[in-house]
Protein backbone atom coordinates (compact mmCIF):
# COMPACT_ATOMS: atom_id res chain seq x y z
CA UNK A 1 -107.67 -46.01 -15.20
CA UNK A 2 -106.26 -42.65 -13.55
CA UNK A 3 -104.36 -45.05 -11.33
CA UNK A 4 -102.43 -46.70 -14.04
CA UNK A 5 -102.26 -42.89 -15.89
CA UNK A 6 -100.22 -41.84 -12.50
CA UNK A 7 -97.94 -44.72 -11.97
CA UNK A 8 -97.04 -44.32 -15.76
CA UNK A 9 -96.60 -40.63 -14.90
CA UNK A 10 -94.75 -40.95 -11.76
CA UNK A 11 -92.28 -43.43 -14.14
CA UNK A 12 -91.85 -40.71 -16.51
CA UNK A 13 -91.13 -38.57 -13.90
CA UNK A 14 -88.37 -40.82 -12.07
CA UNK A 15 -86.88 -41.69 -15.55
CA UNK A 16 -86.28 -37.81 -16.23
CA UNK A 17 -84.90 -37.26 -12.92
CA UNK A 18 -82.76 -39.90 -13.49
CA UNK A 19 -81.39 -38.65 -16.69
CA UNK A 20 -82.12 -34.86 -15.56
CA UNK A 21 -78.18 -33.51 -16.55
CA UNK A 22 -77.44 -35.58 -19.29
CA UNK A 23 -80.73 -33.86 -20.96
CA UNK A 24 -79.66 -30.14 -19.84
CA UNK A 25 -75.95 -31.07 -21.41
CA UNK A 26 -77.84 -32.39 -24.48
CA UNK A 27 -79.73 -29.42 -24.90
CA UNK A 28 -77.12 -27.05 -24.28
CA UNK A 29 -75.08 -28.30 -27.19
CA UNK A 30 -78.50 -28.32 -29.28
CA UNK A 31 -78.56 -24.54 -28.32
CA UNK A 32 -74.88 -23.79 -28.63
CA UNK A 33 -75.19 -25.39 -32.09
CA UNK A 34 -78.37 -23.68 -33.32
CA UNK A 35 -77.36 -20.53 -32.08
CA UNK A 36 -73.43 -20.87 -33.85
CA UNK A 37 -75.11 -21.95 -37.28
CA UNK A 38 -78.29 -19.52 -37.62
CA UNK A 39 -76.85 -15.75 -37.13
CA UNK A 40 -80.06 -14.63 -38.16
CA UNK A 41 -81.98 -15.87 -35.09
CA UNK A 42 -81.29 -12.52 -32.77
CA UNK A 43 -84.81 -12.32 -32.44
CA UNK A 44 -84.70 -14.92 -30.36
CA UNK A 45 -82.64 -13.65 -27.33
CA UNK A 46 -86.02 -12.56 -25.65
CA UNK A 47 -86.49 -16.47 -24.68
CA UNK A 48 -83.60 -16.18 -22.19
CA UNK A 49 -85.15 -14.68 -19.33
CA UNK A 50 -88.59 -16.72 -19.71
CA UNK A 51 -87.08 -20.16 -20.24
CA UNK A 52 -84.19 -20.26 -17.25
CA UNK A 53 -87.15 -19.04 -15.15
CA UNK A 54 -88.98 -22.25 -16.18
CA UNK A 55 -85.59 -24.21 -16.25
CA UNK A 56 -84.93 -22.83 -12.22
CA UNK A 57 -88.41 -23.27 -11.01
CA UNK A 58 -88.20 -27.01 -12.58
CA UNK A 59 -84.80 -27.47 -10.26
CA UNK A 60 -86.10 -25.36 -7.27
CA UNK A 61 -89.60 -27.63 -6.95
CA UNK A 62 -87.41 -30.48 -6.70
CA UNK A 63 -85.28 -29.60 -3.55
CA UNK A 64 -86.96 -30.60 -0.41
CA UNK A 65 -86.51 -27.58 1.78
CA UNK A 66 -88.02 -28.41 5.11
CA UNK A 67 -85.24 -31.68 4.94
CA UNK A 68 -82.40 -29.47 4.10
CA UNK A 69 -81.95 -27.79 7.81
CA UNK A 70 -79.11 -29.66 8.49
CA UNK A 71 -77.22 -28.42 5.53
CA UNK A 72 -76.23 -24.98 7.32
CA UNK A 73 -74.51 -26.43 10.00
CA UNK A 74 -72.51 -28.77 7.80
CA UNK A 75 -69.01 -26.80 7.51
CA UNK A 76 -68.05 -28.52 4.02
CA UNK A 77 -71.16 -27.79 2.22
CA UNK A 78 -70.96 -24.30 3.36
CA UNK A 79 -67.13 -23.64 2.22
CA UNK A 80 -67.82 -25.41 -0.85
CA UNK A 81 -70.73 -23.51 -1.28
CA UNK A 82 -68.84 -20.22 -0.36
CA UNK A 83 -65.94 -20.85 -2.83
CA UNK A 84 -68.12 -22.14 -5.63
CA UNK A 85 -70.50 -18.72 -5.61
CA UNK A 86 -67.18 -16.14 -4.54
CA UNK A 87 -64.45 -18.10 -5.81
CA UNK A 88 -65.14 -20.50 -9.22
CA UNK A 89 -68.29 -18.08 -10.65
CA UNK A 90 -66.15 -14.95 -10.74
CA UNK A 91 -63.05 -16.48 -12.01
CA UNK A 92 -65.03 -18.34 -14.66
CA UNK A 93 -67.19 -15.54 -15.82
């Protein structure tokens, strides 16, 4: 029985991997939505901080870190990562 319970979970799992942005987009434009339509929720602005905590630690668990070594020697990952943090993000926000 707890077998079949974590083959069924480890499905689950692969299915909302699968579909992992497409549910962030989805959600965003829930939020962006909600939060356009009901002015009176301000209260609500003290669920930032907790829930990207939850929403990073969800993506950070994910990335295999001890297989990523190679990735600081690789030249394009490292300029794209340079110009997306010092270029993109500042001109953006």
């Amino acid at each position: 029985m707890i077998e079949k319970e974590s083959k069924f979970g480890i499905q689950v799992l692969e299915k909302v991997e699968a579909h992992q942005v497409s549910i962030y987009i989805i959600f965003l434009m829930l939020a962006v939505i909600f939060g356009l339509l009901n002015t009176e929720a301000v209260y609500l602005d003290i669920f930032i901080s907790p829930l990207l905590g939850v929403l990073m630690y969800g993506m950070f668990v994910q990335i295999p870190f001890l297989k990523s070594n190679g990735s600081a020697t690789n030249m394009r990952f490292v300029v794209a990562l340079l110009l997306g943090n010092f270029v993109a993000v500042p001109l953006i926000v």
